[in-house]
N, C-alpha and C. Protein backbone atom coordinates (compact mmCIF):
# COMPACT_ATOMS: atom_id res chain seq x y z
N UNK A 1 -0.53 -6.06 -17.37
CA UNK A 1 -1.60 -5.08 -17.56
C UNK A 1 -2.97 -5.71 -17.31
N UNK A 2 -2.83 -6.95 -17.77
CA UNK A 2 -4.49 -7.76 -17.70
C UNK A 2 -4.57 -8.07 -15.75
N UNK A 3 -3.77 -8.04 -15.55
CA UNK A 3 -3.58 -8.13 -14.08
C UNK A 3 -4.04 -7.06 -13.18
N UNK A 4 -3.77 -6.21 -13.46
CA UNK A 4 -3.97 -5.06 -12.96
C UNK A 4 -5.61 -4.44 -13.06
N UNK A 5 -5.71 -4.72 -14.67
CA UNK A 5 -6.99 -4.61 -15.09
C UNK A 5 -8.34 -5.27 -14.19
N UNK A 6 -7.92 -6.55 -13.59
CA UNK A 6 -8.36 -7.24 -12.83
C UNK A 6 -8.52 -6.90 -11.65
N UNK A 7 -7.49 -6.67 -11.05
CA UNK A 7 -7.59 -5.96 -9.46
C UNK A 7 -8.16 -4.60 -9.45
N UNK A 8 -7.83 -3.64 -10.39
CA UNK A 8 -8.92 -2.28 -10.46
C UNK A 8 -10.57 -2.63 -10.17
N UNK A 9 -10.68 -4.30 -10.92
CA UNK A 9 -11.81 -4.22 -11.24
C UNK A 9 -12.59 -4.42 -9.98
N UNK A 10 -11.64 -5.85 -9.30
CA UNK A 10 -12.11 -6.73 -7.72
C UNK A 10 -12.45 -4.76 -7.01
N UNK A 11 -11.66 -4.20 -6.88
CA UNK A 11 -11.56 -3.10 -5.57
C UNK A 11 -13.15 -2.49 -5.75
N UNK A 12 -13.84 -2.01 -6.79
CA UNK A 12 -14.67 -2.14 -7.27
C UNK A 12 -16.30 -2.58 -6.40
N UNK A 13 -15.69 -3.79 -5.39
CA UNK A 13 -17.03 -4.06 -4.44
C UNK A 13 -16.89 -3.77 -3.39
N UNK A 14 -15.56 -3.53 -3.12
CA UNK A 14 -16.00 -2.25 -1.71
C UNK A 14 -16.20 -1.44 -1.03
N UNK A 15 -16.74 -0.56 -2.68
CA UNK A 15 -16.98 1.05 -2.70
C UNK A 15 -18.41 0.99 -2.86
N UNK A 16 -18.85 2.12 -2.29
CA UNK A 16 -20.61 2.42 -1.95
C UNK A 16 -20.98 2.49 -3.59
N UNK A 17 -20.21 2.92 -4.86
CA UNK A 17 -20.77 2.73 -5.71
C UNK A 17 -20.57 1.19 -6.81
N UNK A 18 -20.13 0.49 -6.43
CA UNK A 18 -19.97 -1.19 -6.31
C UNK A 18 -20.95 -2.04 -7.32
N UNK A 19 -22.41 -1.36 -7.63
CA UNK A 19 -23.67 -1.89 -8.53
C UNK A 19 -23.56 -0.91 -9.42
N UNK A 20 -23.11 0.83 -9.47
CA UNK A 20 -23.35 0.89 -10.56
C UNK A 20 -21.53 0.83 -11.17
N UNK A 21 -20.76 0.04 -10.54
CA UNK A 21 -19.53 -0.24 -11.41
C UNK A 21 -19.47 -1.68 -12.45
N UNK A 22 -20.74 -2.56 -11.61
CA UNK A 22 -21.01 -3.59 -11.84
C UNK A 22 -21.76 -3.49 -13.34
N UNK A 23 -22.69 -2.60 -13.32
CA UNK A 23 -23.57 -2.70 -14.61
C UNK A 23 -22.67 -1.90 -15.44
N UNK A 24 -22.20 -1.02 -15.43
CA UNK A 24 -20.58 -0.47 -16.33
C UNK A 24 -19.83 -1.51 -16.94
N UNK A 25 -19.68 -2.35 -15.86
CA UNK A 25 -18.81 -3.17 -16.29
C UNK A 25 -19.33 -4.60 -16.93
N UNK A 26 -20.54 -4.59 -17.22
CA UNK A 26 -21.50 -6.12 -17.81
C UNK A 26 -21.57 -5.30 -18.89
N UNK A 27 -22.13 -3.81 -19.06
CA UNK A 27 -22.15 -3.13 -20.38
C UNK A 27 -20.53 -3.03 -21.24
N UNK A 28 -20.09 -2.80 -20.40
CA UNK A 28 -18.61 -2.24 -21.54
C UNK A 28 -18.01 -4.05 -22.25
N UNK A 29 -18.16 -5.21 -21.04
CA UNK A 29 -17.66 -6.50 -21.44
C UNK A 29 -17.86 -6.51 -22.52
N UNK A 30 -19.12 -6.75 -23.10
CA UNK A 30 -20.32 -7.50 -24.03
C UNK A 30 -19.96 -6.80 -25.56
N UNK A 31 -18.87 -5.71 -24.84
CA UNK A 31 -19.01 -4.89 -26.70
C UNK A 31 -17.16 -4.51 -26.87
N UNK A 32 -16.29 -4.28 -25.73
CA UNK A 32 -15.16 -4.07 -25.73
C UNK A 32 -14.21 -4.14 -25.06
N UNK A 33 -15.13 -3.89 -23.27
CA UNK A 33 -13.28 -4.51 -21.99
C UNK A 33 -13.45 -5.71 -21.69
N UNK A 34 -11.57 -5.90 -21.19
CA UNK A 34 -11.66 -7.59 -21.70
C UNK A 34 -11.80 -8.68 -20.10
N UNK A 35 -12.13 -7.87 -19.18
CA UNK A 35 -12.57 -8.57 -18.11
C UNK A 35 -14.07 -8.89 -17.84
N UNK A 36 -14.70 -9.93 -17.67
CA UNK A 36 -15.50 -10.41 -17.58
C UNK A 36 -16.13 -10.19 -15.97
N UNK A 37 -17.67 -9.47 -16.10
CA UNK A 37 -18.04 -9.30 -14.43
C UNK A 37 -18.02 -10.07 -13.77
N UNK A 38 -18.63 -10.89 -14.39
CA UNK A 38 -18.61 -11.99 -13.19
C UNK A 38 -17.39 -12.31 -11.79
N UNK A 39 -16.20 -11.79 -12.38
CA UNK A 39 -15.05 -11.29 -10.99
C UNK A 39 -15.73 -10.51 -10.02
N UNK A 40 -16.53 -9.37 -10.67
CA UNK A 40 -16.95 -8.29 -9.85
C UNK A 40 -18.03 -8.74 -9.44
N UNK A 41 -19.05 -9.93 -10.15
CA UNK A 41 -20.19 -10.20 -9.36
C UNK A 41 -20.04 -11.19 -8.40
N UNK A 42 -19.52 -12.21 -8.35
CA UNK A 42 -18.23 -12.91 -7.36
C UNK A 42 -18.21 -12.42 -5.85
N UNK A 43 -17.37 -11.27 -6.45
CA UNK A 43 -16.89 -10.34 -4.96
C UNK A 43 -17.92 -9.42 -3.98
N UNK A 44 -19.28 -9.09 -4.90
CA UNK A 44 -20.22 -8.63 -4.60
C UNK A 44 -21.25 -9.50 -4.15
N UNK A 45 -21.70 -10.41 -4.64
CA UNK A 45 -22.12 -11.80 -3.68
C UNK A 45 -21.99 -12.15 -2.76
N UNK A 46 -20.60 -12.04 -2.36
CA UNK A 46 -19.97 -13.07 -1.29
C UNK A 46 -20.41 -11.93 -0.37
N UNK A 47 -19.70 -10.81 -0.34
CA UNK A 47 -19.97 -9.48 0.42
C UNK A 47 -21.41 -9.42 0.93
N UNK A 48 -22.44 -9.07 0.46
CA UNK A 48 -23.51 -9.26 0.23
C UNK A 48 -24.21 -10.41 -0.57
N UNK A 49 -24.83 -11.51 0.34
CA UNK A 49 -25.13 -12.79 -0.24
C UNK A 49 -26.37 -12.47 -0.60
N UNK A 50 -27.47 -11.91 0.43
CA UNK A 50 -28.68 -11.79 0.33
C UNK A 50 -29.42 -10.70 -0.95
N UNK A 51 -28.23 -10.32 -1.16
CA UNK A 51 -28.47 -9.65 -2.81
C UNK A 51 -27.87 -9.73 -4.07
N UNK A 52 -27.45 -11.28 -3.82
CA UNK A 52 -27.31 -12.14 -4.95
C UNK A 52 -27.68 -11.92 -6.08
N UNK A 53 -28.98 -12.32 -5.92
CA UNK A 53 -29.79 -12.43 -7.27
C UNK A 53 -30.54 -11.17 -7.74
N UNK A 54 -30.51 -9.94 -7.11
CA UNK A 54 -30.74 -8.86 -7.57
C UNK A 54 -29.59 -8.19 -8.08
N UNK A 55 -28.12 -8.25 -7.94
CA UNK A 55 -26.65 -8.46 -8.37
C UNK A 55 -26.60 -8.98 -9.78
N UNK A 56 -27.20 -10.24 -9.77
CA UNK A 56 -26.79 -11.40 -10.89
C UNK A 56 -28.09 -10.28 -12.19
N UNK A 57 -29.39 -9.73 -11.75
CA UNK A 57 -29.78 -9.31 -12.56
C UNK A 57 -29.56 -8.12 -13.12
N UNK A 58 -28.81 -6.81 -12.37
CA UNK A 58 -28.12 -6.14 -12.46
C UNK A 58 -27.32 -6.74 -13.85
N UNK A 59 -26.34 -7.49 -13.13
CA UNK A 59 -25.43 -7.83 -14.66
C UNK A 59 -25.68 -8.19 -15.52
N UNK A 60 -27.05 -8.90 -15.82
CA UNK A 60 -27.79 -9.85 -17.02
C UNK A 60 -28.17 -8.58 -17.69
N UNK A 61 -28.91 -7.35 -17.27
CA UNK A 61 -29.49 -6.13 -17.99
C UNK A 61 -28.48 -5.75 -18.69
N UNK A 62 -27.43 -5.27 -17.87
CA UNK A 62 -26.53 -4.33 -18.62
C UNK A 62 -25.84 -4.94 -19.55
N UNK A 63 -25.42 -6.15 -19.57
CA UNK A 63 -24.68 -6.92 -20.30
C UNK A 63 -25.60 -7.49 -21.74
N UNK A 64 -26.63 -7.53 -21.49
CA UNK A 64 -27.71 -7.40 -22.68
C UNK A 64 -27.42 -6.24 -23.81
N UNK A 65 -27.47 -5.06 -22.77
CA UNK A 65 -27.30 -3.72 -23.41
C UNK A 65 -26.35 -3.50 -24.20
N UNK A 66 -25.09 -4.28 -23.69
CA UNK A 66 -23.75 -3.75 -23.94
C UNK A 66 -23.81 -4.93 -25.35
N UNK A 67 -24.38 -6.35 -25.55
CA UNK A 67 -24.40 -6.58 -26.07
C UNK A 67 -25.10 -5.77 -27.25
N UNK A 68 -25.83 -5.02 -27.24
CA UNK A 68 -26.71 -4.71 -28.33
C UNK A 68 -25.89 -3.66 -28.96
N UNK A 69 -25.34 -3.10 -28.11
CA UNK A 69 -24.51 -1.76 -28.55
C UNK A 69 -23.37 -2.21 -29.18
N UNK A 70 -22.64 -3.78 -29.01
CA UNK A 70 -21.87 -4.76 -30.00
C UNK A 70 -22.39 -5.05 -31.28
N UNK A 71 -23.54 -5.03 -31.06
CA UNK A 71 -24.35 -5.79 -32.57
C UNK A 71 -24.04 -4.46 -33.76
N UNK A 72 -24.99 -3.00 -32.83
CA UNK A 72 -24.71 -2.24 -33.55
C UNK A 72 -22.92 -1.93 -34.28
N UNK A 73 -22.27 -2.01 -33.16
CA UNK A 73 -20.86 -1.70 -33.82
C UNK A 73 -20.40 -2.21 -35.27
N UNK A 74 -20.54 -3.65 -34.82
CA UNK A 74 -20.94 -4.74 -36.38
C UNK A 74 -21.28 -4.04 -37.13
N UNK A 75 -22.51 -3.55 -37.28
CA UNK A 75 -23.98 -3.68 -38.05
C UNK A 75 -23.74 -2.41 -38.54
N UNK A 76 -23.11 -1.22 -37.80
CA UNK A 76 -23.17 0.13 -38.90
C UNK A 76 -21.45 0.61 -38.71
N UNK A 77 -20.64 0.40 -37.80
CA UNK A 77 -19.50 0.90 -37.62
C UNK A 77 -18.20 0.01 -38.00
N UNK A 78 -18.67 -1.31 -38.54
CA UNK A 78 -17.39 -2.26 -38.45
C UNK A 78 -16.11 -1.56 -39.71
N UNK A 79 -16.43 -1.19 -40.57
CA UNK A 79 -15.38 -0.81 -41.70
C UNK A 79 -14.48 0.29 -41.13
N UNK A 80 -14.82 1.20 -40.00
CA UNK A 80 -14.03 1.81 -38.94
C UNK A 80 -13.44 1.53 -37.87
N UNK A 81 -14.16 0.67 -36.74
CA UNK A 81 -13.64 0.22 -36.09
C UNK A 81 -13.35 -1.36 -36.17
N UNK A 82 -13.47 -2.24 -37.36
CA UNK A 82 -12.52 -3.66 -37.29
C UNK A 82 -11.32 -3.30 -36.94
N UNK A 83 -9.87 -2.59 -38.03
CA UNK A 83 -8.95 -2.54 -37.44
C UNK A 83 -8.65 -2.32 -35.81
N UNK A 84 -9.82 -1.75 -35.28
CA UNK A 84 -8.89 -0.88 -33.60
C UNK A 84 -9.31 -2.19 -33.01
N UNK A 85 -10.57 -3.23 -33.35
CA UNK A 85 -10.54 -4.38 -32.54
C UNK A 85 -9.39 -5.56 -32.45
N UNK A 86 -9.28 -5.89 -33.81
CA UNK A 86 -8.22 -6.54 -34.02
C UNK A 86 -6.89 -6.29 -33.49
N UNK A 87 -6.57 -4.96 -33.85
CA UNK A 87 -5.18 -4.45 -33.28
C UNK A 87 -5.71 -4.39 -31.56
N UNK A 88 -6.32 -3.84 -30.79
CA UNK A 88 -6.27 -3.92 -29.36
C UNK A 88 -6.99 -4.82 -28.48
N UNK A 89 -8.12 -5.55 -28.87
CA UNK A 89 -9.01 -6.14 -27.42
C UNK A 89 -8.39 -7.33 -27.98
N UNK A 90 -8.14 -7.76 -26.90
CA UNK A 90 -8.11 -9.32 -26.00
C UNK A 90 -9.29 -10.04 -26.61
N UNK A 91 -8.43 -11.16 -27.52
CA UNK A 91 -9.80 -12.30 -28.02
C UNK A 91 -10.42 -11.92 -29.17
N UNK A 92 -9.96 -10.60 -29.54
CA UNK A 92 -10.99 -10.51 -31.51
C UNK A 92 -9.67 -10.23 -32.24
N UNK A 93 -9.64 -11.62 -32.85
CA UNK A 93 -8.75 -11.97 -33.57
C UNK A 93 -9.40 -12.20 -35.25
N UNK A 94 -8.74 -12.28 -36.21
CA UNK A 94 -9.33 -12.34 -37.18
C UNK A 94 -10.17 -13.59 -37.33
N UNK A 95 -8.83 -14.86 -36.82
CA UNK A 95 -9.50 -16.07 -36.72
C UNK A 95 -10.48 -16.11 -35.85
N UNK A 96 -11.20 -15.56 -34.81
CA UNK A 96 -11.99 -15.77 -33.78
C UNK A 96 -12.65 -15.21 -34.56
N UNK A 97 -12.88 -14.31 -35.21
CA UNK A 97 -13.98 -13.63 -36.21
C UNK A 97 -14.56 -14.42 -37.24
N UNK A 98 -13.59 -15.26 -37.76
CA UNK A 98 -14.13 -15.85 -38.84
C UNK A 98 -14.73 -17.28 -38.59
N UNK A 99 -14.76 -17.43 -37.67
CA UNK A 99 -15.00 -19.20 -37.13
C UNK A 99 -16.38 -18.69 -36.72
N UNK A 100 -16.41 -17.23 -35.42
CA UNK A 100 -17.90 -17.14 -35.21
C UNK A 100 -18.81 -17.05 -36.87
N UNK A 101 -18.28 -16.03 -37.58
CA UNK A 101 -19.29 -16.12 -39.00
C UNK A 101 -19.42 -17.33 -39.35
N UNK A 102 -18.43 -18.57 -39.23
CA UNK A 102 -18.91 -19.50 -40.00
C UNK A 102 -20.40 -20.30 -38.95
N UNK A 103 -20.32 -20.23 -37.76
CA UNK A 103 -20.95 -20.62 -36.97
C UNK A 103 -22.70 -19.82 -37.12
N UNK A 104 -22.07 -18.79 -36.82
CA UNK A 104 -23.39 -18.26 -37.54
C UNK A 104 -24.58 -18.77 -38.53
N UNK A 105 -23.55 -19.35 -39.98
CA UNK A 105 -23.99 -19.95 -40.55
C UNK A 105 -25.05 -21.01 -40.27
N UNK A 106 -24.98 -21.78 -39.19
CA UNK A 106 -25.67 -23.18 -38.98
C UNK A 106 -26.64 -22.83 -38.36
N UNK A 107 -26.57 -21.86 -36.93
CA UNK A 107 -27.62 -21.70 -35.83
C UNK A 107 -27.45 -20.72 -35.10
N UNK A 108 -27.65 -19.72 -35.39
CA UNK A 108 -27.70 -18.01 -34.51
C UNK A 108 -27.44 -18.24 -33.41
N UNK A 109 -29.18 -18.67 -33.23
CA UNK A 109 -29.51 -18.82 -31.65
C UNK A 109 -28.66 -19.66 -30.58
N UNK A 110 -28.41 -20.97 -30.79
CA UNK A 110 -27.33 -21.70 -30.65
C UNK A 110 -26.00 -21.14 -30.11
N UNK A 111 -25.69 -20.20 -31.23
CA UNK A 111 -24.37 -19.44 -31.29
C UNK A 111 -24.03 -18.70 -29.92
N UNK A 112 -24.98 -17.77 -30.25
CA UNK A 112 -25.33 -16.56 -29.30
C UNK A 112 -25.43 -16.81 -27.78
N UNK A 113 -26.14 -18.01 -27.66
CA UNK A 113 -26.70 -18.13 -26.48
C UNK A 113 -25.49 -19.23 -25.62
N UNK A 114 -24.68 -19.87 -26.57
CA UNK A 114 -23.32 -20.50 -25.73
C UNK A 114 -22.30 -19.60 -25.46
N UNK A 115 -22.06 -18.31 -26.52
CA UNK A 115 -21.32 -17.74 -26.13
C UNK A 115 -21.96 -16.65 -24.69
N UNK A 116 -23.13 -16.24 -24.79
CA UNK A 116 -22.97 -15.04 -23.34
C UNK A 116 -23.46 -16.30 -22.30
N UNK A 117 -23.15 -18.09 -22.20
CA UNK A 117 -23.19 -18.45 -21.40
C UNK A 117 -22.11 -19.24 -20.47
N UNK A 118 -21.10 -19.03 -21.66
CA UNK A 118 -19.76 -19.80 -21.56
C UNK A 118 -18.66 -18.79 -21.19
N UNK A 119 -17.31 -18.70 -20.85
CA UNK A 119 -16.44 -17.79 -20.86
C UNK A 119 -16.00 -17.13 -22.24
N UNK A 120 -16.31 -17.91 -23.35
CA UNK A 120 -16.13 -17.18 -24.51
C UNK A 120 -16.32 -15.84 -24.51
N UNK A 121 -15.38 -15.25 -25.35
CA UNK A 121 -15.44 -13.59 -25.18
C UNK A 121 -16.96 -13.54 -26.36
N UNK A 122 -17.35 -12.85 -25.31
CA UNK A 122 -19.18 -12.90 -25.76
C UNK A 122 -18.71 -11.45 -26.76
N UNK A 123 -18.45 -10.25 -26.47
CA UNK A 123 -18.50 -9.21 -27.56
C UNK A 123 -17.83 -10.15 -29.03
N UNK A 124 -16.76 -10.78 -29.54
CA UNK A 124 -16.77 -11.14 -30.96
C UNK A 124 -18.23 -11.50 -31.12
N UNK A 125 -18.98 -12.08 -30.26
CA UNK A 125 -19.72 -12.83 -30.91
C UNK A 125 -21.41 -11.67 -31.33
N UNK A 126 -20.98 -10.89 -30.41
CA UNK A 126 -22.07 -9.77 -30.66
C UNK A 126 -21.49 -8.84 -31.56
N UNK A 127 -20.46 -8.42 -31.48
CA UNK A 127 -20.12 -7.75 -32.74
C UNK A 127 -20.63 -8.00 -34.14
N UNK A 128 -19.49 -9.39 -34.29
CA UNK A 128 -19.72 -10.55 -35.50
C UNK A 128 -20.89 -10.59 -35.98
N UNK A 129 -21.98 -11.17 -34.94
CA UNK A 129 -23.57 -10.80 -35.14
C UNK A 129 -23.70 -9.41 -36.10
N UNK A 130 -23.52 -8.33 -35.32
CA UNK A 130 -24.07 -7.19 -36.41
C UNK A 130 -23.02 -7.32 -37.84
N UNK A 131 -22.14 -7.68 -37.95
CA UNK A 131 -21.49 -7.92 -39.30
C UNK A 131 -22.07 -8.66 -40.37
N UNK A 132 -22.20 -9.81 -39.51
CA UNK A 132 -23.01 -10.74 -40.16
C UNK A 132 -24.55 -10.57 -40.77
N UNK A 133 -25.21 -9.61 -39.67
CA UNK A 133 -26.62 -9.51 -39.92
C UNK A 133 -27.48 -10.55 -39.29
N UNK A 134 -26.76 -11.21 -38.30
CA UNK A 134 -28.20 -12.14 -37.89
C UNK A 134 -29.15 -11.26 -37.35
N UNK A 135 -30.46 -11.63 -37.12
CA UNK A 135 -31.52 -11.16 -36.60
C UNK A 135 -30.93 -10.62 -35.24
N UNK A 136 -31.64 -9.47 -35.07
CA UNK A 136 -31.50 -8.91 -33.71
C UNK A 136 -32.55 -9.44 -32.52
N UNK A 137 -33.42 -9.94 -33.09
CA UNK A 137 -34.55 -10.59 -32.11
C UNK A 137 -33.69 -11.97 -31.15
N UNK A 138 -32.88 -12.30 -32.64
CA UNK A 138 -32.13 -13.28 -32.15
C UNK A 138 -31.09 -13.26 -31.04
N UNK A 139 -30.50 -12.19 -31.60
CA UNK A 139 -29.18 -12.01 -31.01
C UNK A 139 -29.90 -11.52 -29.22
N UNK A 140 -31.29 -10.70 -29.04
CA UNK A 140 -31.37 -10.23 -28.10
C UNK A 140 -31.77 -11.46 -26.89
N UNK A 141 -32.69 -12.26 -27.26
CA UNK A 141 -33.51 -13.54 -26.86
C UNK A 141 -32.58 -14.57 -26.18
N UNK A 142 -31.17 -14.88 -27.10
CA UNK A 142 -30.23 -15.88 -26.79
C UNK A 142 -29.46 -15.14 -26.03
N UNK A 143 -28.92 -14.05 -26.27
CA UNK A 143 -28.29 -13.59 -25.26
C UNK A 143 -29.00 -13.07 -23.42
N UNK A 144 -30.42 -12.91 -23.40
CA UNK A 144 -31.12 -12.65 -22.38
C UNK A 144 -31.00 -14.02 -21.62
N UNK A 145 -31.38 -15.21 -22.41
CA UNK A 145 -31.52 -16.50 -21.85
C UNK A 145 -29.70 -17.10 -21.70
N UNK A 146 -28.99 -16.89 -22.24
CA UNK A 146 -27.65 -17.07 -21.73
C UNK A 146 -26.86 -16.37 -20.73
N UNK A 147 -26.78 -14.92 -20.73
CA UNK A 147 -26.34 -14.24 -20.16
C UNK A 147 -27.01 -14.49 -18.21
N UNK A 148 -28.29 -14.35 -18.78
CA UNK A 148 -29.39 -14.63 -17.07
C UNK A 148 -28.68 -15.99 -16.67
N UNK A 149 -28.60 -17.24 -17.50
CA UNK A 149 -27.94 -18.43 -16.83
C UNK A 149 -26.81 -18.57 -15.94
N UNK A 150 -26.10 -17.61 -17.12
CA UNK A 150 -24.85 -17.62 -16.34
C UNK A 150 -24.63 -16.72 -15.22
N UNK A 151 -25.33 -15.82 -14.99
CA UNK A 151 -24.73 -15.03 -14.03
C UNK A 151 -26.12 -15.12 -12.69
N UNK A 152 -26.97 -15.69 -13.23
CA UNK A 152 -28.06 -16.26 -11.92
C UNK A 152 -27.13 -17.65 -11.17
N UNK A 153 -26.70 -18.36 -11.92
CA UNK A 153 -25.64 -19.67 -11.62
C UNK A 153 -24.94 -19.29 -10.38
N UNK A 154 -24.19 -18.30 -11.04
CA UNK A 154 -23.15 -17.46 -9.94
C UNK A 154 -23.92 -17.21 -8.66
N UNK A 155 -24.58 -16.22 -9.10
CA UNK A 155 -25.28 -15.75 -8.02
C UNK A 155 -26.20 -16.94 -6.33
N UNK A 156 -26.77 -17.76 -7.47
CA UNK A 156 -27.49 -18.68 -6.85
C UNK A 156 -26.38 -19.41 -6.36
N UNK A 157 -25.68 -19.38 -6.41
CA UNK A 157 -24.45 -20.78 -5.89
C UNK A 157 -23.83 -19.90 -4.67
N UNK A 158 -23.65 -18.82 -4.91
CA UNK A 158 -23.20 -17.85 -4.06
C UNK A 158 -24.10 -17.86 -2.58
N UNK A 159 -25.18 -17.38 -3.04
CA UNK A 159 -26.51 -17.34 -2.22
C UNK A 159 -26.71 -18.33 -1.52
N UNK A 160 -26.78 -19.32 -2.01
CA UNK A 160 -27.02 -21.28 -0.94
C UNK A 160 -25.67 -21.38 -0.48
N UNK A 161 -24.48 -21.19 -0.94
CA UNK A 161 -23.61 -21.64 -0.05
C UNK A 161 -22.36 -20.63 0.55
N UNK A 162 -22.32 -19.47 0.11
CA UNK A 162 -21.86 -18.71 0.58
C UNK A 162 -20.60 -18.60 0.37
N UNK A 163 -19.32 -17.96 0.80
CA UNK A 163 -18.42 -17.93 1.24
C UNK A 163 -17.43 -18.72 0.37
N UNK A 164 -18.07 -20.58 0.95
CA UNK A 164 -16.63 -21.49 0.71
C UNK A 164 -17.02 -21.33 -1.06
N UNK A 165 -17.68 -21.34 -1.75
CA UNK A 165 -17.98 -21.26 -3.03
C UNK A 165 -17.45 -20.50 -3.78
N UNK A 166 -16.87 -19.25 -3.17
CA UNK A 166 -16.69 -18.43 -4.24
C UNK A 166 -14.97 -19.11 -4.75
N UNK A 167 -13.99 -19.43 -3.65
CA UNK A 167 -13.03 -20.13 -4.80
C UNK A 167 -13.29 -20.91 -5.21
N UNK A 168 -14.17 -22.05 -5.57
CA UNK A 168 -14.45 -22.83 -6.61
C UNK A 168 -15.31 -22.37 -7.78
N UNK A 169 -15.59 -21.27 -7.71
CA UNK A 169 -16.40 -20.36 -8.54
C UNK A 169 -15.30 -20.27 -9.56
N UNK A 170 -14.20 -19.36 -9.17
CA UNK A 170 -13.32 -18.98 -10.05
C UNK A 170 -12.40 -19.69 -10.62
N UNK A 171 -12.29 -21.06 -9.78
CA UNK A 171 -11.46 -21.48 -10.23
C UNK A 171 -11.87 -22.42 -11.91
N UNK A 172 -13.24 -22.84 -11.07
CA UNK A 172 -13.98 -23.86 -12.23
C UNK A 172 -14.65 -23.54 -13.00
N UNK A 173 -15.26 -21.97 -13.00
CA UNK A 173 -16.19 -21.40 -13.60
C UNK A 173 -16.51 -21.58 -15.16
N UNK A 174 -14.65 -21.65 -15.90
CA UNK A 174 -15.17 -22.20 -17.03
C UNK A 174 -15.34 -23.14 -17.40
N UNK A 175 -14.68 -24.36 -16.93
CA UNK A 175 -15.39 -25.74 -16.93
C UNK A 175 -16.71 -25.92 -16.74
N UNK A 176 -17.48 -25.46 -15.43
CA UNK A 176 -18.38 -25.59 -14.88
C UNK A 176 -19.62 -25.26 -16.54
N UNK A 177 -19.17 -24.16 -16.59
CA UNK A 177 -20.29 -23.75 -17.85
C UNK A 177 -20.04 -24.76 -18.98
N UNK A 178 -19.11 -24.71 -19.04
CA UNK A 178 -18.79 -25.49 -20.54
C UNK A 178 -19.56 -26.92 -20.10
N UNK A 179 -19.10 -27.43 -19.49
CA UNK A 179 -20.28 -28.88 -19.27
C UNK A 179 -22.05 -28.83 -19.29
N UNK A 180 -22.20 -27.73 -18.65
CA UNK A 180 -23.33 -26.97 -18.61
C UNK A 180 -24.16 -27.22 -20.35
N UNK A 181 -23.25 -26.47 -20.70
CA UNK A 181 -23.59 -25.98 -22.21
C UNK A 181 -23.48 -27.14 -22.96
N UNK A 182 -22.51 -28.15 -22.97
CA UNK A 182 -22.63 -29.52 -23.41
C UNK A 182 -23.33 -30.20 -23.39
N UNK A 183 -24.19 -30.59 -22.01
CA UNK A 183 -25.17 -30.99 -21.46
C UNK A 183 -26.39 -30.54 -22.10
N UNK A 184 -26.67 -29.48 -22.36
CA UNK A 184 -28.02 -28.58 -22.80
C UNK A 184 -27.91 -28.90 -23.86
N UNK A 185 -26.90 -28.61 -24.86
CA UNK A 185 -26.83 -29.01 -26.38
C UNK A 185 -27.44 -30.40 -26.82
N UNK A 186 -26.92 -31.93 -26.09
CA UNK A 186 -26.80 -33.28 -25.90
C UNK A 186 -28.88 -32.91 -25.49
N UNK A 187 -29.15 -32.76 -24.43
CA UNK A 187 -30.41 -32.43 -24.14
C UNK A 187 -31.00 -31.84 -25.30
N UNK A 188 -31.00 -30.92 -26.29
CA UNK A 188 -31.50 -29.97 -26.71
C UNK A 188 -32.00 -31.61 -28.62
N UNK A 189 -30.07 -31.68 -28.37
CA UNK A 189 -30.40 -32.78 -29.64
C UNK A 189 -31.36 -34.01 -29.77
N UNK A 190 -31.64 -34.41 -28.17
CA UNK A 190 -32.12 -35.39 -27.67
C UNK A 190 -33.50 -35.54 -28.23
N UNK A 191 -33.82 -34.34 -27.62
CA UNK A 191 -35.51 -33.90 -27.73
C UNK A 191 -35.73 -33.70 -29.30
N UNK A 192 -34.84 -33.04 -30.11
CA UNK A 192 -35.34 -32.73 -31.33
C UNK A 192 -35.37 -33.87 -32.03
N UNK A 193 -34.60 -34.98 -31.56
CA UNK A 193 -34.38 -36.15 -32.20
C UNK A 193 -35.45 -37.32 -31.68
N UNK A 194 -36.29 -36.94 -30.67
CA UNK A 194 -37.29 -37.48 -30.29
C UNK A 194 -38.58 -37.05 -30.64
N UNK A 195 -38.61 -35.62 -31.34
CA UNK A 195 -39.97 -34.99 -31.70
C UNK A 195 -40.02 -35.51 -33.32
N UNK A 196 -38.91 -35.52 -34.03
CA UNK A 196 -39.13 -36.23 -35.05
C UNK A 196 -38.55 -37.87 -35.46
């Protein structure tokens, strides 16, 4: 089924309506379906290189949105819809729920901003958010600056090299970030540990 889910999604860029399936599909990720655009921004890149990065921002908006409309779910709907998450989407598990709250705990921003930059299923973590109650300034800020990383990355890698990139896109994509995000963290500790 997740297979399928996938190829519905690829067919997706070579229909005249292709951008607005794209922002559908950065909105619905961020709060409940369990394929991630970036497949669809991928295939839309390569197709069209020279509108890369108007593509990559396309998905950063909507996927913002879709995040926010996660927070809310949290934040006023969770005592209704926890069970239908748990019982159906891919990746919100109780334990995946409860590890993001504990995370929460230490550093929002932090939180927020590795998950819409990493393959982590970014909706627990926007959900969770509105459960939790972190700040929404927060949740919006880290996710603008994560979400834009990751999917300008794509885009821009797409754009300079075209073509041979996109299978190493998919193949490495989550490695690729995850070092990314390691790196920034190691950087991030560096500096704070140098300002004081």
């Amino acid at each position: 089924m997740h297979r399928k889910i996938y190829e519905w999604t690829i067919h997706w860029a070579r229909t005249p309506q292709a951008a607005k399936a794209l922002s559908l599909l950065a909105f619905a990720e961020s709060s409940f379906f369990p394929i991630p655009p970036d497949v669809l921004l991928i295939a839309m890149c390569v197709a069209k290189p020279r509108k890369s990065f108007v593509y990559a921002a396309l998905c950063s908006l909507f996927s913002v949105l879709g995040g926010m409309l996660g927070y809310l779910i949290g934040w006023a709907f969770w005592e209704a819809a926890g069970p239908f998450f748990f019982s159906y989407i891919p990746g919100f598990t109780e334990e995946a729920f409860g590890k993001v709250a504990s995370l929460y705990q230490s550093n929002a921003f932090l939180t927020v901003f590795s998950a819409g930059f990493t393959p982590i299923p970014y909706k627990v973590f926007t959900i969770t958010g509105g459960v939790c109650r972190i700040s929404f300034a927060t949740l919006v800020i880290a996710s603008v600056v994560g979400r834009s990383g990751r999917f300008f990355l794509v885009g821009g890698l797409i754009y300079f090299f075209g073509e041979p990139v996109r299978t190493f896109i998919e193949k490495y994509l989550g490695w690729l970030t995850i070092a990314f995000v390691i790196l920034l963290i190691a950087g991030f500790l560096v500096i704070r540990q140098f300002l004081h």
